[in-house]
C-alpha atoms as a PDB file:
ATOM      1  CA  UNK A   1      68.520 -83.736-105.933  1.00  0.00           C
ATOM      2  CA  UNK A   2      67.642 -87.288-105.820  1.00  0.00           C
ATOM      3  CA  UNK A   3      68.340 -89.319-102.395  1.00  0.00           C
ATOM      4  CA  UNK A   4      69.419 -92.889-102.419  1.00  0.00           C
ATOM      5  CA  UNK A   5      67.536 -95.454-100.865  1.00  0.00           C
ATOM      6  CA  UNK A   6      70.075 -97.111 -98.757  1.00  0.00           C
ATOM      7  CA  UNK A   7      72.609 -94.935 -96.417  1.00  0.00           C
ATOM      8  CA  UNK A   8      75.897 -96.378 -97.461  1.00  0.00           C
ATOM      9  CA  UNK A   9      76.362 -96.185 -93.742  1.00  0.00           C
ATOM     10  CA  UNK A  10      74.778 -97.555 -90.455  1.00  0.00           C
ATOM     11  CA  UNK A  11      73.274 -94.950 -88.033  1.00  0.00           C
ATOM     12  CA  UNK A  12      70.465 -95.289 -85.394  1.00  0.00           C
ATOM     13  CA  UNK A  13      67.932 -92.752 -87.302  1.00  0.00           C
ATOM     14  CA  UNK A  14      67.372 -90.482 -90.655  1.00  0.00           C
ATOM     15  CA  UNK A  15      64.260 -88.738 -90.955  1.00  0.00           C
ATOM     16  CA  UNK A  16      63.384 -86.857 -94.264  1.00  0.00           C
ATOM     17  CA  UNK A  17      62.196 -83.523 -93.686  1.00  0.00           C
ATOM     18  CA  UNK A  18      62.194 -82.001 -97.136  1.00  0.00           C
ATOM     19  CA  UNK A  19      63.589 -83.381-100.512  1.00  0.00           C
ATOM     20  CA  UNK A  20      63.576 -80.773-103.274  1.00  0.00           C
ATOM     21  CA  UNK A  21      65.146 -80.149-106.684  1.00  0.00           C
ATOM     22  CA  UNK A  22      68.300 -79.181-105.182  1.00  0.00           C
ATOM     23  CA  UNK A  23      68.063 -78.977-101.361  1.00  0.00           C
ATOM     24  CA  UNK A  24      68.032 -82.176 -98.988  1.00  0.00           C
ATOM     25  CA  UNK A  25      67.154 -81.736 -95.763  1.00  0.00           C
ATOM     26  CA  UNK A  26      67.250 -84.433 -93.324  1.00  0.00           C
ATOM     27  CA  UNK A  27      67.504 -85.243 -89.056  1.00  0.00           C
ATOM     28  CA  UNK A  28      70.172 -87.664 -88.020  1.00  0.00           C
ATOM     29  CA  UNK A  29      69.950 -89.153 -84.883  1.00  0.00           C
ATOM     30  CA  UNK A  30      73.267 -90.838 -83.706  1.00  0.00           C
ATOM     31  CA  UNK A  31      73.989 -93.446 -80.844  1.00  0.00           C
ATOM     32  CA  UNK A  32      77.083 -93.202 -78.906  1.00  0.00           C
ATOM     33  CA  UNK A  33      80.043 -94.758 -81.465  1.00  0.00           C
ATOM     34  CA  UNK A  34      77.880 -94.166 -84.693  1.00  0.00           C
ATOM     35  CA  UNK A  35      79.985 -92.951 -87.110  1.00  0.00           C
ATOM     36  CA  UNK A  36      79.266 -91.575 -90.978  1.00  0.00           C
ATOM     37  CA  UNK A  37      81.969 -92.352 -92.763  1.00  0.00           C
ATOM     38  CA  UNK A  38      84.818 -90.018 -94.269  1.00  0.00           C
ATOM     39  CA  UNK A  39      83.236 -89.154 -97.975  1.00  0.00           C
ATOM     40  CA  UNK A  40      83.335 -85.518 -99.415  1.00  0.00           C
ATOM     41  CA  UNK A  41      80.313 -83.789-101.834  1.00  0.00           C
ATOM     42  CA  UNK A  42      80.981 -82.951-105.397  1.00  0.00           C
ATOM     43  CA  UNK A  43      78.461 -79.602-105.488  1.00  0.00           C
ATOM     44  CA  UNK A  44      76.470 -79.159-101.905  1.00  0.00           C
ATOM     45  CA  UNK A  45      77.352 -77.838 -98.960  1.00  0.00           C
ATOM     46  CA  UNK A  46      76.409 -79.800 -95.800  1.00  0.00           C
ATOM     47  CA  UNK A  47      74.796 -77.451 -93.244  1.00  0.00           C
ATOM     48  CA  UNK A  48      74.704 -78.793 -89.701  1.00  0.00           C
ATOM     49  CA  UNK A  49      72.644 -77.850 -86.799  1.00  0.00           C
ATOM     50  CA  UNK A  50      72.652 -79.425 -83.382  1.00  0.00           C
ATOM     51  CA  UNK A  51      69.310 -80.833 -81.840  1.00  0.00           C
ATOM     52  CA  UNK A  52      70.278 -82.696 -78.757  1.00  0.00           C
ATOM     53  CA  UNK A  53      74.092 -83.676 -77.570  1.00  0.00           C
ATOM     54  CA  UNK A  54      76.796 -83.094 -79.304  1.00  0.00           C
ATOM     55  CA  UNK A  55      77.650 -84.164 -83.370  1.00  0.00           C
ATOM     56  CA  UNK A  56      81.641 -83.749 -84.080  1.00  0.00           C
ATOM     57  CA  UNK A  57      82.197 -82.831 -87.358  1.00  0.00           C
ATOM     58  CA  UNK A  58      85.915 -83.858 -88.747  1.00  0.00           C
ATOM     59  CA  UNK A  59      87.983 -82.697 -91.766  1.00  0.00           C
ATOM     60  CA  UNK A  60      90.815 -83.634 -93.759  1.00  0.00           C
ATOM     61  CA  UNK A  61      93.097 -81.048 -95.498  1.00  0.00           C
ATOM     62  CA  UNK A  62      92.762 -78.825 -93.906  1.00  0.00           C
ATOM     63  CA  UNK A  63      92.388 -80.713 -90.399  1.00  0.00           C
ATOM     64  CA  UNK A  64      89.339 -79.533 -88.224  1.00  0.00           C
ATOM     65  CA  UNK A  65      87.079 -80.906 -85.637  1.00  0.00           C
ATOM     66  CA  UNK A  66      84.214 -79.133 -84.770  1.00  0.00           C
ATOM     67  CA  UNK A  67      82.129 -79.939 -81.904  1.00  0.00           C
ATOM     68  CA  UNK A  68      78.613 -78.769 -82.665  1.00  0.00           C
ATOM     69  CA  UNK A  69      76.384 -78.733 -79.328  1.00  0.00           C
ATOM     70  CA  UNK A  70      72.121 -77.426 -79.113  1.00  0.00           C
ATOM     71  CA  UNK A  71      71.520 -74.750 -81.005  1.00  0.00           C
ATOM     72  CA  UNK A  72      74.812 -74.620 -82.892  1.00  0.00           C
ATOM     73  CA  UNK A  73      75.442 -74.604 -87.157  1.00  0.00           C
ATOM     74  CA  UNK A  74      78.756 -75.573 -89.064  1.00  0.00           C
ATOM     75  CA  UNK A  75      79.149 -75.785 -92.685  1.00  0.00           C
ATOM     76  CA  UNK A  76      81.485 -78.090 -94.664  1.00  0.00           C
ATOM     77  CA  UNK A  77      81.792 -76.857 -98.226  1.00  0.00           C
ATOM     78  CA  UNK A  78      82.653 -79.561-101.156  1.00  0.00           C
ATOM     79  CA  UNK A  79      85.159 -81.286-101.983  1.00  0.00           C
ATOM     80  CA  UNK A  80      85.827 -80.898 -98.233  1.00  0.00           C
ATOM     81  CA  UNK A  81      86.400 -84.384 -97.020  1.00  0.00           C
ATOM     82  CA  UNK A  82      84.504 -84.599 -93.751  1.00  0.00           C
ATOM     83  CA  UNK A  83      82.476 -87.434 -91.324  1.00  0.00           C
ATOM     84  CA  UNK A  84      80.307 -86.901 -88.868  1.00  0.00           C
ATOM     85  CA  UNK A  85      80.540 -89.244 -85.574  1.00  0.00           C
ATOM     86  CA  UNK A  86      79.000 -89.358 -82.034  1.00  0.00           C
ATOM     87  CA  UNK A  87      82.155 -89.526 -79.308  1.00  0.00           C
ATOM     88  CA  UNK A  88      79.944 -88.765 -76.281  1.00  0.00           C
ATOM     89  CA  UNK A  89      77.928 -91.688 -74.292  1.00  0.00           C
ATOM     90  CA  UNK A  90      74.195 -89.885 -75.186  1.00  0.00           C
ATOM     91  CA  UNK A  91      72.596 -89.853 -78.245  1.00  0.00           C
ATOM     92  CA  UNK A  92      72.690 -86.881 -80.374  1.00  0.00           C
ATOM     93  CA  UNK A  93      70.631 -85.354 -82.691  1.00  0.00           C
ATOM     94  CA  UNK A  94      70.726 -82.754 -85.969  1.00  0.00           C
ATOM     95  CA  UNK A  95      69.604 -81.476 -88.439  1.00  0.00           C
ATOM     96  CA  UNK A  96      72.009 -81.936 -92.078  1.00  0.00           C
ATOM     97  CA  UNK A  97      70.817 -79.621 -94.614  1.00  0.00           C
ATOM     98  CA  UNK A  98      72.297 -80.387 -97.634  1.00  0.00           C
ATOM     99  CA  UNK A  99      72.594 -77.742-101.301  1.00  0.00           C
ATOM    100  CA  UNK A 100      72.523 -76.455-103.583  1.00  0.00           C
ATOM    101  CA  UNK A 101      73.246 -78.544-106.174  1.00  0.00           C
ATOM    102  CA  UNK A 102      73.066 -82.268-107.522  1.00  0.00           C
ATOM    103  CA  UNK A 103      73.828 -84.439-104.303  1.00  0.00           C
ATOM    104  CA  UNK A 104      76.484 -87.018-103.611  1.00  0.00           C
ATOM    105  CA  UNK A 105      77.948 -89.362-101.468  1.00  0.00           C
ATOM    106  CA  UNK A 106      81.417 -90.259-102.326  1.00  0.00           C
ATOM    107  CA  UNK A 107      83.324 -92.093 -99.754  1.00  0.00           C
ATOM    108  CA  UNK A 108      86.603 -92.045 -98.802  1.00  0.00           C
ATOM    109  CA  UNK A 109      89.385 -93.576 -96.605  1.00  0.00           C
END
């Protein structure tokens, strides 16, 4: 799984924890208003895990929002098309584990 060098996308923090052959692991730290854009995965599965605050998750067809606090997990399973965004007026923090499979970023609007 190779990882790009630039985030197509603006956040406060992303911190590499592990890049394998086909699992990407990575802690996202938002700032009240950061936003990752909609996009949807052709093969992995994001994993999310709440650190600190709270990370809403959003889909499209079907419609969800999940609001993923400390200690919490969600998965969104490809071609789900999801973003991830920080409502709240705190920081927020998680860990996105992303496989298994060849990883992409394809955005959407």
């Amino acid at each position: 799984m190779s990882q790009e060098t630039q985030q197509p996308y603006a956040v406060r923090d992303v911190r590499v924890v592990s890049n394998g052959a086909d699992v990407l692991v990575r802690e996202y730290t938002l700032d009240p208003g950061d936003v990752i854009p909609w996009h949807r995965h052709s093969e992995v599965c994001d994993h999310y895990y709440g650190l600190d605050g709270v990370v809403v998750i959003e889909t499209r067809d079907p419609f969800g929002r999940l609001e993923i606090a400390v200690g919490q997990s969600a998965t969104v399973t490809p071609p789900t098309v999801h973003r991830a965004l920080n409502p709240g007026e705190q920081s927020c923090r998680f860990l996105l584990v992303q496989g298994v499979g060849r990883y992409d970023f394809v955005k959407t609007d």
